[in-house]
Protein backbone atom coordinates (compact mmCIF):
# COMPACT_ATOMS: atom_id res chain seq x y z
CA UNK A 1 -4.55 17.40 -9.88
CA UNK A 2 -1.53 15.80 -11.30
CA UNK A 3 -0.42 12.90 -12.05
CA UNK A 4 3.55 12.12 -10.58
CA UNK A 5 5.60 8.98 -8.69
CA UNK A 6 5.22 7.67 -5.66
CA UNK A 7 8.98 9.26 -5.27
CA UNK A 8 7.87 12.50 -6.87
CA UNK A 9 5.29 13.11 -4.01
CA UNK A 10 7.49 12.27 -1.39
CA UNK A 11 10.00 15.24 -2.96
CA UNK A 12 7.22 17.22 -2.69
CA UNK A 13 6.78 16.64 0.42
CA UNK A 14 10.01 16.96 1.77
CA UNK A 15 10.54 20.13 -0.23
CA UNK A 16 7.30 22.03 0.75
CA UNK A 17 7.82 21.04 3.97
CA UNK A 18 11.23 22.51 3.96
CA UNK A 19 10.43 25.83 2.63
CA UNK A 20 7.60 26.03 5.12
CA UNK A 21 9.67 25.71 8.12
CA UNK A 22 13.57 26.38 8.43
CA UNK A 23 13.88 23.45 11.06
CA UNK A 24 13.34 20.89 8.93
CA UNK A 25 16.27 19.01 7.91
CA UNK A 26 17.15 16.48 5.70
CA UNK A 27 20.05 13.73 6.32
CA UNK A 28 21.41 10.26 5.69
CA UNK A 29 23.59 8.09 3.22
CA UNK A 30 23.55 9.73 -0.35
CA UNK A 31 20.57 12.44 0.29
CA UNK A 32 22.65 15.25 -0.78
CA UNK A 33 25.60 15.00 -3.69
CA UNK A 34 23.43 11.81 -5.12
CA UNK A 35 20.20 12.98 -4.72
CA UNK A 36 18.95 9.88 -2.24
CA UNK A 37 19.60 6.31 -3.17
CA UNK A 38 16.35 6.27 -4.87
CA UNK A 39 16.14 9.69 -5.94
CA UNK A 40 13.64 11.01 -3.10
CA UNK A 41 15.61 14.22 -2.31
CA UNK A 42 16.23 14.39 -6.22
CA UNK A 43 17.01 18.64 -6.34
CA UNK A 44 16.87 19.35 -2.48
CA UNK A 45 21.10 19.58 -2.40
CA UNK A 46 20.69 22.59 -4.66
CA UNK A 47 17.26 23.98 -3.43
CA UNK A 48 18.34 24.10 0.11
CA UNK A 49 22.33 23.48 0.62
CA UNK A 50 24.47 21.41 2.34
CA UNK A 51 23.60 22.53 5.64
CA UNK A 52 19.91 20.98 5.66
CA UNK A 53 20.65 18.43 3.05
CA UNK A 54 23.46 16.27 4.77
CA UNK A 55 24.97 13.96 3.59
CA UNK A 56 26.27 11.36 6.51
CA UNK A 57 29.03 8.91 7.08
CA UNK A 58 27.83 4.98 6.68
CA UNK A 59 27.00 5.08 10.31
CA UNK A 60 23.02 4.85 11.12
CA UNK A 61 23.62 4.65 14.96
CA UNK A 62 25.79 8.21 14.65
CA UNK A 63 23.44 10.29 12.17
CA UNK A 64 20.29 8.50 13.96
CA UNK A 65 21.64 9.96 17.29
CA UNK A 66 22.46 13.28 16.09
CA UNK A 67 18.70 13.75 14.29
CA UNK A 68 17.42 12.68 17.97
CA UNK A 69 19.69 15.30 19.70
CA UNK A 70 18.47 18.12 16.88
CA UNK A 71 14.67 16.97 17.05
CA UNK A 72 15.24 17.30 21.36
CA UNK A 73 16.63 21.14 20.82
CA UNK A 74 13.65 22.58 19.11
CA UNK A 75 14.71 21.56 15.28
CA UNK A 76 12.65 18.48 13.05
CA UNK A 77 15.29 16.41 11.12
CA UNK A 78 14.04 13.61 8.30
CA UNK A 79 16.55 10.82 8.92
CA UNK A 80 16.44 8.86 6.04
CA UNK A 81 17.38 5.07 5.77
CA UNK A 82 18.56 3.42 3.03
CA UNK A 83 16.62 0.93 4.00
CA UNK A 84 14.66 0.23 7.17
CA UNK A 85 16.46 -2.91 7.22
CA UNK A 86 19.36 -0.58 8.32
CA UNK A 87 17.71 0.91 11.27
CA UNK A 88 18.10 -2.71 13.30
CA UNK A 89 21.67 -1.15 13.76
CA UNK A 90 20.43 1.68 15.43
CA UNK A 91 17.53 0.36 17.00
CA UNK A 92 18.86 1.30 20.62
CA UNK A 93 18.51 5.15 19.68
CA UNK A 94 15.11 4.76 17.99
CA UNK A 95 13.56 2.51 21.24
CA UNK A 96 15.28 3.91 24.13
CA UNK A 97 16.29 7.72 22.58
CA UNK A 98 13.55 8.97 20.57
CA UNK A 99 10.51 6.60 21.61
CA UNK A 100 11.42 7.17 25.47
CA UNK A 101 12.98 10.76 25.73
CA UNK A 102 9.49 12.70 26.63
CA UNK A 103 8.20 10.22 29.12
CA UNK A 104 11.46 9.72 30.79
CA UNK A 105 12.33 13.74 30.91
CA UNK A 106 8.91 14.49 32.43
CA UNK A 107 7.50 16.78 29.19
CA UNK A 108 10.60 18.44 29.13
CA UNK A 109 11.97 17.95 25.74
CA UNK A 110 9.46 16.52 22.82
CA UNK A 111 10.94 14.77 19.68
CA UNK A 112 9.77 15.75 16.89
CA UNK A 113 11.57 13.32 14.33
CA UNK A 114 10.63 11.34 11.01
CA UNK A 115 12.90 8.57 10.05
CA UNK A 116 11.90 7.37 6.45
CA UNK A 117 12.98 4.74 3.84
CA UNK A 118 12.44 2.19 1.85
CA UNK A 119 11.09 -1.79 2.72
CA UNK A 120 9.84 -5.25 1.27
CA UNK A 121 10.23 -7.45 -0.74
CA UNK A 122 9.84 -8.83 -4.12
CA UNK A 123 13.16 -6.89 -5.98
CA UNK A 124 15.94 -9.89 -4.80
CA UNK A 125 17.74 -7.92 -2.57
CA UNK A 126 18.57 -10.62 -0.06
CA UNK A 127 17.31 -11.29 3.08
CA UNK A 128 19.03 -8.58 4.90
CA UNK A 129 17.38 -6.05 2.89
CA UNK A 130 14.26 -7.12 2.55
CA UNK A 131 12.68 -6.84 6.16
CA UNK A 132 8.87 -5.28 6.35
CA UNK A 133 9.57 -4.23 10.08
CA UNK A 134 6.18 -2.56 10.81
CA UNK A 135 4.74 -4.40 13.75
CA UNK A 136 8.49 -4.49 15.27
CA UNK A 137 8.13 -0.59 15.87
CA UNK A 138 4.48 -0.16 16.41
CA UNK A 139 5.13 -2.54 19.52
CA UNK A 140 6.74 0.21 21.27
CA UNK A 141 4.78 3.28 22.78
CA UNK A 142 4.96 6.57 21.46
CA UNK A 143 6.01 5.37 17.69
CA UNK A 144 3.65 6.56 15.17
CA UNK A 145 4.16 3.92 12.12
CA UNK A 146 2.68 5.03 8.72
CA UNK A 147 3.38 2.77 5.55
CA UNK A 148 1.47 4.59 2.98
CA UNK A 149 0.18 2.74 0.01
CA UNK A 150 -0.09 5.64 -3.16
CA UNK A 151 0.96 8.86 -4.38
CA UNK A 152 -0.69 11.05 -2.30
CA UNK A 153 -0.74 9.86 0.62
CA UNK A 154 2.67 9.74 0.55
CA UNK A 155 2.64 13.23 0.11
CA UNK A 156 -0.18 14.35 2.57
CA UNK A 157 1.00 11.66 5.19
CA UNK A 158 4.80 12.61 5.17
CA UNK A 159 3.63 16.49 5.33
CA UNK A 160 1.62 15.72 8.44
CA UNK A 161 4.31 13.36 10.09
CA UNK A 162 7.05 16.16 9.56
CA UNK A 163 4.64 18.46 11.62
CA UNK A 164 3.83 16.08 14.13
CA UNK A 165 5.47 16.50 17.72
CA UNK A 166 5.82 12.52 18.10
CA UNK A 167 8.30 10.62 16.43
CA UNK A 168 7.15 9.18 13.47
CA UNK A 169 8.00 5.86 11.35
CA UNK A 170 7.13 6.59 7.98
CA UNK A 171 8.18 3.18 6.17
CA UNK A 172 7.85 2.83 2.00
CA UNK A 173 7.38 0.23 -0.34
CA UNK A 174 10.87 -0.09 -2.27
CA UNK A 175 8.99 -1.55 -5.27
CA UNK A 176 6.19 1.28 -4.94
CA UNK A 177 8.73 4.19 -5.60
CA UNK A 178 7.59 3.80 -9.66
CA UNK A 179 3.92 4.19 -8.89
CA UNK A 180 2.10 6.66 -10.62
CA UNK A 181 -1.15 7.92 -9.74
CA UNK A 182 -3.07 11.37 -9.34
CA UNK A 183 -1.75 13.84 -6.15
CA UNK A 184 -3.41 16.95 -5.66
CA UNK A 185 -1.14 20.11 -5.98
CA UNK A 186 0.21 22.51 -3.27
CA UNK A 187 -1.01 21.83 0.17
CA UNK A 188 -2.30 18.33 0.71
CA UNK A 189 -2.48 16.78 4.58
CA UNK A 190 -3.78 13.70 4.94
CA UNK A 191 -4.55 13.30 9.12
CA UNK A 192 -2.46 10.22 11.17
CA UNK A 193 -4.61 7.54 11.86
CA UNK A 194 -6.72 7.45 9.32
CA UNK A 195 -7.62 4.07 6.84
CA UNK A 196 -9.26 4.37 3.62
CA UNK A 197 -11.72 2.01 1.51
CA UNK A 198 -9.74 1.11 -1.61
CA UNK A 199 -12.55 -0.48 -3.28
CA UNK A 200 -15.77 -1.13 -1.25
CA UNK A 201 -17.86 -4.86 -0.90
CA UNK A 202 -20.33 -6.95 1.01
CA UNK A 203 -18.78 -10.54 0.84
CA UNK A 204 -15.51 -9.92 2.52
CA UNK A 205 -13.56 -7.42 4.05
CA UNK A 206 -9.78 -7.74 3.09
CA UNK A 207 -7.01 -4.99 5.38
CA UNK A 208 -4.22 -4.50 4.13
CA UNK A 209 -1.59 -2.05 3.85
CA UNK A 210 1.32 -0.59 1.96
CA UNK A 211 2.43 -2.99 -0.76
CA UNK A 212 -0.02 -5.52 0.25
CA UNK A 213 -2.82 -3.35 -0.83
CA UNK A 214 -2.12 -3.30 -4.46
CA UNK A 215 -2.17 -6.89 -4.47
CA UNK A 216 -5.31 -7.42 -1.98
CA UNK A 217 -6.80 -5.03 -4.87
CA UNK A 218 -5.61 -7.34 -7.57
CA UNK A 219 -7.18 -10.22 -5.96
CA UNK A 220 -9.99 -8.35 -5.64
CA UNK A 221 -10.58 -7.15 -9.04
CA UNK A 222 -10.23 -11.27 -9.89
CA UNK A 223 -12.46 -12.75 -7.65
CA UNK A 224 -15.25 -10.44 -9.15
CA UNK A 225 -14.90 -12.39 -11.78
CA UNK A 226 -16.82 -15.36 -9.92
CA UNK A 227 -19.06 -12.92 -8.30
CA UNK A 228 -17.33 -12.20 -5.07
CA UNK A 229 -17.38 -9.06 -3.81
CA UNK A 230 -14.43 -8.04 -1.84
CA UNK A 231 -14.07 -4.95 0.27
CA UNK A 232 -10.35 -3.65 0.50
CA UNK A 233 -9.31 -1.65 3.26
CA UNK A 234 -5.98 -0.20 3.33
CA UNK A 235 -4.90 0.92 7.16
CA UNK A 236 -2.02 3.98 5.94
CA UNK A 237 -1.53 3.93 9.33
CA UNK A 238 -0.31 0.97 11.36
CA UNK A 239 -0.32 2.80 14.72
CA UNK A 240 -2.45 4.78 15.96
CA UNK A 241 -4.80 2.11 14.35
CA UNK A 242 -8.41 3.27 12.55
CA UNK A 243 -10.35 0.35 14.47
CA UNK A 244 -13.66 2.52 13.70
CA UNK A 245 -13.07 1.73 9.90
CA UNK A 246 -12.20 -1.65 10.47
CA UNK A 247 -15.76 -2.52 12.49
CA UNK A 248 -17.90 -0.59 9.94
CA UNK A 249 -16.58 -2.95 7.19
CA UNK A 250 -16.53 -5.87 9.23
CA UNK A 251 -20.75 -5.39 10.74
CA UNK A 252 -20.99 -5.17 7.10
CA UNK A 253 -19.16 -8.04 5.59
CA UNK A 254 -19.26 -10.38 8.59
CA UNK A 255 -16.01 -11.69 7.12
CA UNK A 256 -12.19 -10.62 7.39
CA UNK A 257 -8.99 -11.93 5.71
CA UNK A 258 -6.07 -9.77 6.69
CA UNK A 259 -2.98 -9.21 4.08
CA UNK A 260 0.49 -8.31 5.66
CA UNK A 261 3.84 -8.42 4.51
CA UNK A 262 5.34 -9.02 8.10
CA UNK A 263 5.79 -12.52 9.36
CA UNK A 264 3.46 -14.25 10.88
CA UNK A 265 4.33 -14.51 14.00
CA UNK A 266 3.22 -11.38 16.37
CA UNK A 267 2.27 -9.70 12.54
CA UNK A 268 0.46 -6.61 13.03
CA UNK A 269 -2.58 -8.59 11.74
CA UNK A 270 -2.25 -10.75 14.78
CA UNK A 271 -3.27 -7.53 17.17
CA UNK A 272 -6.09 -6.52 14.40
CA UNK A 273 -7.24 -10.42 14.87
CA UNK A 274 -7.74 -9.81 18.41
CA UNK A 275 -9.54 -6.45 18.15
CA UNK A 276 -11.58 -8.12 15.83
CA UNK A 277 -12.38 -10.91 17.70
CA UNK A 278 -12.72 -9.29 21.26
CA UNK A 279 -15.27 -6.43 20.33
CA UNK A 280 -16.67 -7.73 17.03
CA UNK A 281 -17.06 -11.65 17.59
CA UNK A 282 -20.78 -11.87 17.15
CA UNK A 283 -20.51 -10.27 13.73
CA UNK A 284 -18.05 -12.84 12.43
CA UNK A 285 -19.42 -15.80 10.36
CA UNK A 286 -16.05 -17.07 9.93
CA UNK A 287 -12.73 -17.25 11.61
CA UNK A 288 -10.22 -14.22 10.98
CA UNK A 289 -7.78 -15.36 7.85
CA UNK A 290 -4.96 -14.38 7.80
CA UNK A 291 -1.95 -14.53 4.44
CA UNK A 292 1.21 -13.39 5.63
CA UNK A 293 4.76 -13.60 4.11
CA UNK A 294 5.62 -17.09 4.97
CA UNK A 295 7.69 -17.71 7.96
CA UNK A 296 11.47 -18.48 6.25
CA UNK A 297 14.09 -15.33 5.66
CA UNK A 298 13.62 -13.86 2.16
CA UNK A 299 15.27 -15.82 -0.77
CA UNK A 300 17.06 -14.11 -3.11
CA UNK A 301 15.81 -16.23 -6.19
CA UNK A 302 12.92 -14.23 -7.67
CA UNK A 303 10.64 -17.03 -8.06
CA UNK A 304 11.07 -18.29 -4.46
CA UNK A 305 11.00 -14.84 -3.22
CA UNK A 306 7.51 -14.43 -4.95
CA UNK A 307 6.04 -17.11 -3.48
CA UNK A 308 6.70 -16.08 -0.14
CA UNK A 309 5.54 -12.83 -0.13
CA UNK A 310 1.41 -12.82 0.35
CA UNK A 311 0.70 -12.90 -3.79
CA UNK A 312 -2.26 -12.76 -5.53
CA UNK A 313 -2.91 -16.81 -5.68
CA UNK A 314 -2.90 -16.98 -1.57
CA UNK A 315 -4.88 -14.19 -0.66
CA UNK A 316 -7.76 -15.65 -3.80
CA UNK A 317 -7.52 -18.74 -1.77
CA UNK A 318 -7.70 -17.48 1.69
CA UNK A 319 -10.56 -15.76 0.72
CA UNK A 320 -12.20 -18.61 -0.86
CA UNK A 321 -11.69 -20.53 2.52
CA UNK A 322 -12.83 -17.61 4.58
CA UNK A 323 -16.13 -17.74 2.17
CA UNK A 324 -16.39 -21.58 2.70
């Protein structure tokens, strides 16, 4: 076991990944000469060469398009974003190229593409590059969306999203990229799909994912304090969802407060709500809650920009009224 960045594992990712199987490519804005814009593909320039290590013109609808047209003759390119923020500009070739190509060819060509990059908020970046845009892309069929929480399962996920035949949304946490925590060495797969307990309860069962789980956790660890005992369960996968998970918690806890950086408005957490509620509803002794990111584009003042996103201080208090 070792103990390495939320960054690091990515790299290790990519680079196993890379020496496993010639196809897979690397490209975007600054993956190559500068060694990614936050030093993901730190070494892979030299390691592999320019030729599966490109660096691309400031164009996301162009190098998006040409990773879909690779992935559609046999190869499996890594389009990185800056930030997924930047892929609204290309979001014609994600929707209607990559999510659609399979169905609308009959079978006939698969496409077998990751784009990945960073998201959130909470570093003042503005609000144009601060979007969380999960649920926009797990509302279209065929997506995969993964937003991986620690270390290693940005490691194991990212291995097993580069091998998948689907394309695959693999969307980070800018301010996780710091993160240190234990990864096992070598091969690690973690499988799509599947949720973990974080920290298991009987009060309350809290679901969150990606940077939200760190501070449902948080919250957690403080409302033990006054004796409640919160179960946190973070999804790693947005879509294809691990419902099973979720209902073993919730039978359990007969309570649910759901933690999401999107919006509020058609959240992810809105779709879990109505899972919830359709095939669970006798097992609830309280309404769903739900803390969000609060429904106003991201400020770039830090203070204001914390007290949008979901903090510590809402989700205490959403659980509190879930309790009530």
């Amino acid at each position: 076991m070792q103990v390495i960045t939320y960054r690091e594992a990515l790299n290790q990712a990519l680079s196993e990944e890379m020496e496993r199987d010639e196809r897979v490519f690397l490209c975007g804005e600054e993956v190559a000469e500068y060694d990614g814009a936050y030093k993901v593909s730190q070494g892979l320039l030299k390691k592999f060469g320019p030729k599966r290590v490109i660096d691309t013109p400031i164009s996301e609808t162009g190098f998006t398009g040409l990773g879909i047209g690779a992935a559609m003759y046999g190869l499996r390119p890594v389009v990185e974003f800056m930030t997924w923020s930047f892929s609204l500009v290309c979001y014609d070739q994600i929707i209607n190229n990559a999510a659609q190509v399979r169905y609308m060819s009959g079978g006939q060509f698969s496409v077998p593409i990751v784009f990945r990059g960073s998201s959130g908020g909470g570093l003042q970046v503005g609000a144009t590059h601060s979007h969380t845009p999960e649920n926009w892309y797990a509302n279209v069929p065929a997506l995969t969306v993964i937003t991986p929480a620690f270390p290693d399962d940005a490691k194991g996920l990212l291995k097993s999203a580069i091998r998948s035949n689907n394309p695959v949304c693999f969307i980070e946490n800018e301010k996780l990229y710091g993160y240190k925590d234990e990864v096992p060495e070598g091969e690690h797969l973690i499988p799509i799909g599947k949720g973990k307990i974080r920290r298991a309860g009987n009060d309350v069962t809290i679901i969150s994912n990606s940077g939200s789980t760190h501070r449902a956790l948080a919250a957690a660890k403080l409302l033990a304090e006054d004796n409640i005992d919160a179960e946190v369960i973070d999804l790693r996968t947005i879509k294809p969802l691990d419902f099973d998970l979720i209902a073993e918690s919730v039978v359990k806890t007969n309570r649910v407060v759901i933690v999401e950086e999107n919006k509020p408005y058609a959240g992810w957490g809105a779709q879990v709500t109505y899972e919830i509620q359709k095939l669970l509803f006798d097992h609830l002794d309280a309404p769903v809650n739900r803390i969000t990111s609060l429904d106003v584009p991201q400020p770039y003042n830090g203070k204001l920009e914390q007290s949008v996103l979901p903090n510590e201080e809402r989700i205490i208090a959403g659980v509190r009224e879930t309790l009530a």
